[in-house]
PDB file of N, CA and C in Angstrom:
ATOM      1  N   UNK A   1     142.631  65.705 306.151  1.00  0.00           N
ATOM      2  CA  UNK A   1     141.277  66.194 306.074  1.00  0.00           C
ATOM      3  C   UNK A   1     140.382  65.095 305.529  1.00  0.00           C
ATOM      4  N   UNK A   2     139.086  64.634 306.466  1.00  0.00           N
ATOM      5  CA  UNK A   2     138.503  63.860 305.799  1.00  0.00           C
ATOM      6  C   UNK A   2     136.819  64.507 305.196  1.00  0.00           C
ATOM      7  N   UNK A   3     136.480  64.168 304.125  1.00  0.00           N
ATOM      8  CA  UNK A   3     135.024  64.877 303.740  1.00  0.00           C
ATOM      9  C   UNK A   3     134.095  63.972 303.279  1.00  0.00           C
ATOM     10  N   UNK A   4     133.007  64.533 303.192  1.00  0.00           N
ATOM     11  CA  UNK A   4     131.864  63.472 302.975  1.00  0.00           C
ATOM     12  C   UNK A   4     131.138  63.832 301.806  1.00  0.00           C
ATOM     13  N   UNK A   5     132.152  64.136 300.694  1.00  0.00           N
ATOM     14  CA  UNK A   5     131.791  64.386 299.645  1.00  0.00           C
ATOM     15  C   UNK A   5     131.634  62.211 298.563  1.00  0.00           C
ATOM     16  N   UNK A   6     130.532  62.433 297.850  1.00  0.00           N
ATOM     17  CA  UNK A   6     130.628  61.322 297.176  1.00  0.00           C
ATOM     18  C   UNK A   6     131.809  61.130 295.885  1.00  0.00           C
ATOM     19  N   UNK A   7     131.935  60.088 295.767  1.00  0.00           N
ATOM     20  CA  UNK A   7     132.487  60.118 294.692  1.00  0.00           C
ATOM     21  C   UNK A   7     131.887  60.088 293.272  1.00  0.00           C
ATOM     22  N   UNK A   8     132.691  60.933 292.330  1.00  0.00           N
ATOM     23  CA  UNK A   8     132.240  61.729 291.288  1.00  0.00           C
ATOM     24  C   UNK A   8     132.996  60.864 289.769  1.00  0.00           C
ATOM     25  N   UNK A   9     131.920  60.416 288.724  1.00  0.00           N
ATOM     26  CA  UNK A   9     132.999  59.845 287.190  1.00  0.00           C
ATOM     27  C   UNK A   9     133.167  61.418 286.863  1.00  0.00           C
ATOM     28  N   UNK A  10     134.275  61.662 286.616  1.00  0.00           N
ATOM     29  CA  UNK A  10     134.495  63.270 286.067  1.00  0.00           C
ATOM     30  C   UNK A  10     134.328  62.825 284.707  1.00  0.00           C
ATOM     31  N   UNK A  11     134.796  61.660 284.125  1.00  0.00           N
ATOM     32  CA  UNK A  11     134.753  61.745 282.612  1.00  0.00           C
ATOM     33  C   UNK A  11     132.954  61.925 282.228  1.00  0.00           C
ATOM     34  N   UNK A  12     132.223  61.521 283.079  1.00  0.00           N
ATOM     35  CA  UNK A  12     130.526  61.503 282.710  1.00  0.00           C
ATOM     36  C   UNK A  12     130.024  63.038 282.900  1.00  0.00           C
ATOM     37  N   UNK A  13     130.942  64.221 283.411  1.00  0.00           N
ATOM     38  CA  UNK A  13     130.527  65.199 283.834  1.00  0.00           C
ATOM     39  C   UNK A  13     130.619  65.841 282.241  1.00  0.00           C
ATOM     40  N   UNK A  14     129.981  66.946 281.753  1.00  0.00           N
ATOM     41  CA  UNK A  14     130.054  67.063 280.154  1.00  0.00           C
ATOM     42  C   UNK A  14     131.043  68.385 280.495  1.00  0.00           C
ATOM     43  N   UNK A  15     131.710  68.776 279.394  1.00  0.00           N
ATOM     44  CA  UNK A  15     132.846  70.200 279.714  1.00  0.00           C
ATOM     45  C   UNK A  15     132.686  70.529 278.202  1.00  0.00           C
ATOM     46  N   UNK A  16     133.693  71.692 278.375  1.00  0.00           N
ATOM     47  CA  UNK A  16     133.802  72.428 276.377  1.00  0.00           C
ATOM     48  C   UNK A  16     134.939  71.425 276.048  1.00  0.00           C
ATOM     49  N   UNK A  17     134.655  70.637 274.748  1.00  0.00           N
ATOM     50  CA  UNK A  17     134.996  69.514 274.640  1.00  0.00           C
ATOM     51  C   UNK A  17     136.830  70.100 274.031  1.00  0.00           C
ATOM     52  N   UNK A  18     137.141  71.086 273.893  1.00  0.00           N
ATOM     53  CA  UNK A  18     138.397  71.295 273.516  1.00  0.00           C
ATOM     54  C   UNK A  18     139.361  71.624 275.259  1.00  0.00           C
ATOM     55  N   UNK A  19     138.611  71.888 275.830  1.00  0.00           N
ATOM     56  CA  UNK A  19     139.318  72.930 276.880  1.00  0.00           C
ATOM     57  C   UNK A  19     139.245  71.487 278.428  1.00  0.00           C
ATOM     58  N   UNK A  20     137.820  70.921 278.455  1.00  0.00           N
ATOM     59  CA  UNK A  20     137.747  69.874 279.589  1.00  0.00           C
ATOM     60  C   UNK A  20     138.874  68.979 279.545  1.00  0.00           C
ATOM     61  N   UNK A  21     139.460  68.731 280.854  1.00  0.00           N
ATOM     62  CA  UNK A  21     140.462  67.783 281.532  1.00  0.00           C
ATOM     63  C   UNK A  21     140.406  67.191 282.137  1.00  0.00           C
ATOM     64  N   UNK A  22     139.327  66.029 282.388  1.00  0.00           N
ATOM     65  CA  UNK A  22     138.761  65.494 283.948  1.00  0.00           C
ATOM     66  C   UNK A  22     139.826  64.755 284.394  1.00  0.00           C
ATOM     67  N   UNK A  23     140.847  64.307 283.617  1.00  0.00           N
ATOM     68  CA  UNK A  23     141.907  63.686 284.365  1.00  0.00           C
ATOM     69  C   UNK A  23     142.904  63.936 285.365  1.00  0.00           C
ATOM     70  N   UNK A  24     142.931  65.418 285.239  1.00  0.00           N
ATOM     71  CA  UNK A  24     143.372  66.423 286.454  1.00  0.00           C
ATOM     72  C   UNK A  24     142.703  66.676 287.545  1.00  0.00           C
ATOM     73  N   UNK A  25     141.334  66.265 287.432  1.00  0.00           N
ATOM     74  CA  UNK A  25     140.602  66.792 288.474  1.00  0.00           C
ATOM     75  C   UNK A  25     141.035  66.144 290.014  1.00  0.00           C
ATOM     76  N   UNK A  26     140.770  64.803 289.938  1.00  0.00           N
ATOM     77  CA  UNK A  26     140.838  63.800 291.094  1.00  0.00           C
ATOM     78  C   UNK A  26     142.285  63.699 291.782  1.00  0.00           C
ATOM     79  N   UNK A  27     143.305  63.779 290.684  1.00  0.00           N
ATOM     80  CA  UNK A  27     144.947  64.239 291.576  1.00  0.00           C
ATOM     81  C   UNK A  27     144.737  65.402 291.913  1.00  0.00           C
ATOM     82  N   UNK A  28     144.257  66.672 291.356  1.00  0.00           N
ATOM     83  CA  UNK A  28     143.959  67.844 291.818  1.00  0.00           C
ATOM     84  C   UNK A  28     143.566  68.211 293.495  1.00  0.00           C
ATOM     85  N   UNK A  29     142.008  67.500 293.632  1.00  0.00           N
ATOM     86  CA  UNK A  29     141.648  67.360 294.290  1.00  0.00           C
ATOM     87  C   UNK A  29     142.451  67.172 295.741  1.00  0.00           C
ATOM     88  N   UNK A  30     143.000  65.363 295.437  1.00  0.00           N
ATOM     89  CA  UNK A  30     143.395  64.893 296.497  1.00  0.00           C
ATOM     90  C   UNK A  30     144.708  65.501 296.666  1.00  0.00           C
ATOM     91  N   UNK A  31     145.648  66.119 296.172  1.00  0.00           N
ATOM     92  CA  UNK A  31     146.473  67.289 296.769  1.00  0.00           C
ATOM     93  C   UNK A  31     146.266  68.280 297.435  1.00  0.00           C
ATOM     94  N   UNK A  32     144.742  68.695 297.122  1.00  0.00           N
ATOM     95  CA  UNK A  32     144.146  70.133 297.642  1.00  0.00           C
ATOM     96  C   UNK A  32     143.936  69.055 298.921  1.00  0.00           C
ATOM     97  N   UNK A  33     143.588  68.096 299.235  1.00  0.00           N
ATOM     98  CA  UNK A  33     142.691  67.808 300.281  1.00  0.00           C
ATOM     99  C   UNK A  33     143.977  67.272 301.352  1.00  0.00           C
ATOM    100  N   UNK A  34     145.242  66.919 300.820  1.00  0.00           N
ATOM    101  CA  UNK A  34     146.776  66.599 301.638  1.00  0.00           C
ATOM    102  C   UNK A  34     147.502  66.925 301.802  1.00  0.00           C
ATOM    103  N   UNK A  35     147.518  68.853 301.255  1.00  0.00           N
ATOM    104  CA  UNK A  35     148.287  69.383 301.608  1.00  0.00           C
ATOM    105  C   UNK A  35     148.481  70.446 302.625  1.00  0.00           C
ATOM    106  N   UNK A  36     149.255  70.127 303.209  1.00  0.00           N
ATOM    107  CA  UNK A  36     150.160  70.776 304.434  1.00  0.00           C
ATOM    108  C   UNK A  36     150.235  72.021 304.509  1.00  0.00           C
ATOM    109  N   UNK A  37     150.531  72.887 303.416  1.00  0.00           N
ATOM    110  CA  UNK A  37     151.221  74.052 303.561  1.00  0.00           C
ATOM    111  C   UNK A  37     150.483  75.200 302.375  1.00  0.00           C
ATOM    112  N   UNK A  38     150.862  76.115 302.458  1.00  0.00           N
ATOM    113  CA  UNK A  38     150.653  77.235 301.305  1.00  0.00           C
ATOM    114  C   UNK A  38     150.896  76.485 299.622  1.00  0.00           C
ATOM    115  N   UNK A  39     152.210  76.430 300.089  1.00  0.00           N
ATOM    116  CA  UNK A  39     152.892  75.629 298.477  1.00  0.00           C
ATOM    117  C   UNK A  39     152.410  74.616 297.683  1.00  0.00           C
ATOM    118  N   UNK A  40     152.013  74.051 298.512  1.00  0.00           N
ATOM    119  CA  UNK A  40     151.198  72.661 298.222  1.00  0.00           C
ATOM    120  C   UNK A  40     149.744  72.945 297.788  1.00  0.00           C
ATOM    121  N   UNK A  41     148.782  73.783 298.323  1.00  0.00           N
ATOM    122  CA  UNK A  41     147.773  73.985 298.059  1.00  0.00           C
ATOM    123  C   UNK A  41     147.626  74.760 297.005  1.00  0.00           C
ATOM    124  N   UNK A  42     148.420  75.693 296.747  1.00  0.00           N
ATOM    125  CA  UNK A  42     148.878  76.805 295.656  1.00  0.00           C
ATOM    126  C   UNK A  42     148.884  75.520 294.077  1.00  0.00           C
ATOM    127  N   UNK A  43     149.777  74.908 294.567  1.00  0.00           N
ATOM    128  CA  UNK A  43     149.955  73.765 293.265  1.00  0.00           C
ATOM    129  C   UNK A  43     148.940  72.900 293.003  1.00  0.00           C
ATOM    130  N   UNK A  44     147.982  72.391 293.975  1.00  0.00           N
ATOM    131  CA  UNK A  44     146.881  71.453 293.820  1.00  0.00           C
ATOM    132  C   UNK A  44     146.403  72.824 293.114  1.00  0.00           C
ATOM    133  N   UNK A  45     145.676  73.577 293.286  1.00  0.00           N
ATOM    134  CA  UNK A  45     144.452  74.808 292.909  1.00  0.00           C
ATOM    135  C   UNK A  45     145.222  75.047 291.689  1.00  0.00           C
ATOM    136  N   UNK A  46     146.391  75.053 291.086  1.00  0.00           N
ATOM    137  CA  UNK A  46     146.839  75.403 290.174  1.00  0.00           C
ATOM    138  C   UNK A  46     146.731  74.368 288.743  1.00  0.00           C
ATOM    139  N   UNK A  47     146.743  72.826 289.309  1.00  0.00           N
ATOM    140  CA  UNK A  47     146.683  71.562 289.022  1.00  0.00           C
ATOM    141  C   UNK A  47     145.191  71.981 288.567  1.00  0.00           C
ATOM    142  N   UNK A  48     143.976  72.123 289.265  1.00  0.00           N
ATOM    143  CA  UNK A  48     142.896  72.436 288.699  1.00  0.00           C
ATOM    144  C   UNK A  48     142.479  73.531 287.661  1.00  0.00           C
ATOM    145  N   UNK A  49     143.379  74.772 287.107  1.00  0.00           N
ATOM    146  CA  UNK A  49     142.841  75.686 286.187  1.00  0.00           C
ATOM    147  C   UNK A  49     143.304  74.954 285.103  1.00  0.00           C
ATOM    148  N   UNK A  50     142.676  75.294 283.977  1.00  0.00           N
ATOM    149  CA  UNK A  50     143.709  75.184 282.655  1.00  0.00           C
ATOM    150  C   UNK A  50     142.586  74.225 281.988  1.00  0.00           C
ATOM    151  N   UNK A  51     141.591  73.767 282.638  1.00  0.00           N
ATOM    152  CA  UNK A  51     140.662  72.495 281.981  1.00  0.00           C
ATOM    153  C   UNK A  51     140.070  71.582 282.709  1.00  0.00           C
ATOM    154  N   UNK A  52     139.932  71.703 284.446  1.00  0.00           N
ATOM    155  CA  UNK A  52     139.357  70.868 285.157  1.00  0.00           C
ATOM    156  C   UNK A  52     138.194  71.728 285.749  1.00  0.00           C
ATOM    157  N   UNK A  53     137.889  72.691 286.127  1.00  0.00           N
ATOM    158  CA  UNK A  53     136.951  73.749 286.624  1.00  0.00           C
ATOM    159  C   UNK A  53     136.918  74.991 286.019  1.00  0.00           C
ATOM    160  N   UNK A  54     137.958  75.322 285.285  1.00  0.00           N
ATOM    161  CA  UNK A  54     137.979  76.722 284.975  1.00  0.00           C
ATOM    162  C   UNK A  54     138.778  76.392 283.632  1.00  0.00           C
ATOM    163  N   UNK A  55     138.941  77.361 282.364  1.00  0.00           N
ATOM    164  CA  UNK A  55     140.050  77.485 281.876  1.00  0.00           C
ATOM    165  C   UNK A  55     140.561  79.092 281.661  1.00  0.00           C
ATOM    166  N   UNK A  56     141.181  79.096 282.325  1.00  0.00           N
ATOM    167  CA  UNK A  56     142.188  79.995 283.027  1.00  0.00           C
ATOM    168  C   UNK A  56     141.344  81.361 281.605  1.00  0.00           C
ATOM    169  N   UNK A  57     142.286  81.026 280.975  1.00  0.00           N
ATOM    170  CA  UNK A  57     142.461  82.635 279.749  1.00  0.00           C
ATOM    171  C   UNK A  57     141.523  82.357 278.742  1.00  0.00           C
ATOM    172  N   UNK A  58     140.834  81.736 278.435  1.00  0.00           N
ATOM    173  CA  UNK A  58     139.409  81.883 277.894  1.00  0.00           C
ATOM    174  C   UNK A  58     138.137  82.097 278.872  1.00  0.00           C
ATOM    175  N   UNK A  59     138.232  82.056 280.179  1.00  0.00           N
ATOM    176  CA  UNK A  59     137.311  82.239 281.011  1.00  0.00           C
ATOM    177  C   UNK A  59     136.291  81.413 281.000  1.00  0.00           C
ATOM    178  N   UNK A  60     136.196  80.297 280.400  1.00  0.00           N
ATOM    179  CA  UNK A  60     135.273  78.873 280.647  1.00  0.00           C
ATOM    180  C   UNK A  60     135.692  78.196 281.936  1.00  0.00           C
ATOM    181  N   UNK A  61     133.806  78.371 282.658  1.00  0.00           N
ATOM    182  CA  UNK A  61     133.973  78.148 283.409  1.00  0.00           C
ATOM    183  C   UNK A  61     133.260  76.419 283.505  1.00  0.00           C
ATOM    184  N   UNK A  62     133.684  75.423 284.075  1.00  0.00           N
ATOM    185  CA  UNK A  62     133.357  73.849 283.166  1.00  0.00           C
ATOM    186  C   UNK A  62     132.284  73.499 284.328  1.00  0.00           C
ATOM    187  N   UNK A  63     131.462  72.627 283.761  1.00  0.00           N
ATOM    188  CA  UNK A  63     129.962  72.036 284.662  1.00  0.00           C
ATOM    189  C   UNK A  63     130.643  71.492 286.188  1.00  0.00           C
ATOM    190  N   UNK A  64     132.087  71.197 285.614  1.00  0.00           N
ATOM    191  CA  UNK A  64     132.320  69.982 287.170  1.00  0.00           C
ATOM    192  C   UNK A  64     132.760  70.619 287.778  1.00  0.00           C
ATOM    193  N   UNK A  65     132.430  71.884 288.324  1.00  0.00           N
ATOM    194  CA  UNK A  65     132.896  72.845 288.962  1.00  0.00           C
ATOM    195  C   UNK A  65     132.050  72.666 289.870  1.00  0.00           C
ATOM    196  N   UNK A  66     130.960  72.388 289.732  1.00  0.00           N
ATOM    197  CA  UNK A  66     129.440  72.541 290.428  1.00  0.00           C
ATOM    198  C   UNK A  66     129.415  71.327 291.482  1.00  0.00           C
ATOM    199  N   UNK A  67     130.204  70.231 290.627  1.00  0.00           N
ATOM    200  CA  UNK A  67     130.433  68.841 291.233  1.00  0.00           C
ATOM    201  C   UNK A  67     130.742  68.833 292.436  1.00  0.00           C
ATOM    202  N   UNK A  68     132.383  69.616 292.334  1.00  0.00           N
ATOM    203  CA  UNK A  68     133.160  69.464 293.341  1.00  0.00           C
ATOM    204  C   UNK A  68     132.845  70.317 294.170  1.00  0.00           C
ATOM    205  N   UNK A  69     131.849  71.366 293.988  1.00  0.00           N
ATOM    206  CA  UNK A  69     131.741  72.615 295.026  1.00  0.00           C
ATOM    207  C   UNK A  69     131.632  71.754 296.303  1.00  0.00           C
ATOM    208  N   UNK A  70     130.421  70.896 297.007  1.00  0.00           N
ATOM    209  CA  UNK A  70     130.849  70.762 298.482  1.00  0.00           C
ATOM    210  C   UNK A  70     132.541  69.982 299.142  1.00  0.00           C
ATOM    211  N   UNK A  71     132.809  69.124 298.022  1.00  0.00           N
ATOM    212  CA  UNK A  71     133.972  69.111 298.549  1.00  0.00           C
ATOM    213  C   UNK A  71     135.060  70.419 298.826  1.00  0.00           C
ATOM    214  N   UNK A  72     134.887  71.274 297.907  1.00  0.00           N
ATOM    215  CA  UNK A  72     135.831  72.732 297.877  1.00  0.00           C
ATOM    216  C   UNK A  72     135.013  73.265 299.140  1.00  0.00           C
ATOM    217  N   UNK A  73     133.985  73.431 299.798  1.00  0.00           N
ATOM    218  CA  UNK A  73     133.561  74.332 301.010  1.00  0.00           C
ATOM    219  C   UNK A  73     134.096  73.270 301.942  1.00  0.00           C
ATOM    220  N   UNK A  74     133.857  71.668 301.558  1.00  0.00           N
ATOM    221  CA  UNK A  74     134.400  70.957 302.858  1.00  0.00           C
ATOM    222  C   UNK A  74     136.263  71.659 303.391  1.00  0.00           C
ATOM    223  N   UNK A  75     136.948  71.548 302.123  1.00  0.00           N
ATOM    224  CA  UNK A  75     138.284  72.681 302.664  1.00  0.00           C
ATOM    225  C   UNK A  75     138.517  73.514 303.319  1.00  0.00           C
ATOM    226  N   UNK A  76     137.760  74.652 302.269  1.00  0.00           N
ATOM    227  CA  UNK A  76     137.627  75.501 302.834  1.00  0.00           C
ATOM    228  C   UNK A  76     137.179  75.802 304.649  1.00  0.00           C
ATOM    229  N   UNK A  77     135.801  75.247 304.985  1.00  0.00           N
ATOM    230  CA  UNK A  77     135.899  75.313 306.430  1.00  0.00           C
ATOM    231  C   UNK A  77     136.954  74.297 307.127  1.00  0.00           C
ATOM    232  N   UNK A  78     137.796  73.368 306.339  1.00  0.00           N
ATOM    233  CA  UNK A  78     138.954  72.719 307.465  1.00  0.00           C
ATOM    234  C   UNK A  78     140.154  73.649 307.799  1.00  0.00           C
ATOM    235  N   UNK A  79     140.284  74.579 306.760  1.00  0.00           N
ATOM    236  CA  UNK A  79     141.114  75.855 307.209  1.00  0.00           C
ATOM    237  C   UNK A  79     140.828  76.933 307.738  1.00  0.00           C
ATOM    238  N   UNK A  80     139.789  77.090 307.531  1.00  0.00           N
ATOM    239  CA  UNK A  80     139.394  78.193 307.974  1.00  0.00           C
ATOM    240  C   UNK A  80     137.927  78.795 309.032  1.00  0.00           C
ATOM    241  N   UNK A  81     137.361  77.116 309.078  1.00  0.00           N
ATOM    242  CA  UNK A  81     136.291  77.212 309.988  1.00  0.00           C
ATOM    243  C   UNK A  81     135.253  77.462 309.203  1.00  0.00           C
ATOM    244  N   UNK A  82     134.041  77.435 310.480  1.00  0.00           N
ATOM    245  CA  UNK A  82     132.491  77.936 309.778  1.00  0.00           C
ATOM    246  C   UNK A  82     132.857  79.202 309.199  1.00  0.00           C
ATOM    247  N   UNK A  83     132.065  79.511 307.942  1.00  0.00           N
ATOM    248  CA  UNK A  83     131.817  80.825 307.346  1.00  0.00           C
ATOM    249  C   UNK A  83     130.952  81.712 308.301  1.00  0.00           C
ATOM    250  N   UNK A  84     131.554  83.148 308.583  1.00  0.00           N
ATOM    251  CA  UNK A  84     130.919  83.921 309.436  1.00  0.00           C
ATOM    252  C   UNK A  84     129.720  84.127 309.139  1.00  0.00           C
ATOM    253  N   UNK A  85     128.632  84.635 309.948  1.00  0.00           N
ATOM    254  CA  UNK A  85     127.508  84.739 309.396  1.00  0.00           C
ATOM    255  C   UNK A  85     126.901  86.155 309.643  1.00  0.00           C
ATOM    256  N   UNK A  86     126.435  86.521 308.816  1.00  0.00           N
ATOM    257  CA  UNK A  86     126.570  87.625 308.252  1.00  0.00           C
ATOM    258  C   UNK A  86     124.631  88.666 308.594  1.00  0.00           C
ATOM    259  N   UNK A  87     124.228  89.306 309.248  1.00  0.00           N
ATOM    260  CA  UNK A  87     122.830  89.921 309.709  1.00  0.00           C
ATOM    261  C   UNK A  87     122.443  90.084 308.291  1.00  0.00           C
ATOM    262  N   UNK A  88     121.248  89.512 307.846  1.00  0.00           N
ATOM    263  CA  UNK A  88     120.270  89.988 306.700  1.00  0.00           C
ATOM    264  C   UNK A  88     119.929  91.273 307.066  1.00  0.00           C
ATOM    265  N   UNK A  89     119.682  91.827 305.738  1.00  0.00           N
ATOM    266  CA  UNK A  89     119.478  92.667 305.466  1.00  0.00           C
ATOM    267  C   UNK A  89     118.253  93.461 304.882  1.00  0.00           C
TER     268      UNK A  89
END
């Protein structure tokens, strides 16, 4: 999968300074973005809770979440296509 997301310093991105992990983010990432299968993607997305976007069981949710969002929709539509679109309402 290739995306046209820029590249991001995660350490310059600010987080809750006990819980942020930016060092997970970028292996995170590039697993989510090379993997093959269920298993693999399961473990990249898993690689990311705990202190890179989310922390899991305190429910902090971290700024560089916001970062990576178009790269995470660039995924998302490589699996799964355009998002349907939906009649306003």
């Amino acid at each position: 999968m290739t995306t046209t997301t820029a590249p991001v310093d995660w350490r310059a991105v600010p987080g809750y300074p006990v819980f942020y992990r930016p060092d997970v983010i970028e292996p995170g990432l590039r697993g989510l973005a090379q993997a093959t299968g269920t298993v693999a993607a399961a473990q990249a997305t898993a690689s990311l809770d705990g202190g890179a976007f989310v922390h899991g069981h305190s429910g902090a949710a971290m700024p560089a979440a916001a970062s990576a969002a178009p790269f995470l929709l660039d995924v998302r539509r490589s699996i799964l296509g355009p998002a349907p679109r939906t009649p306003a309402r």
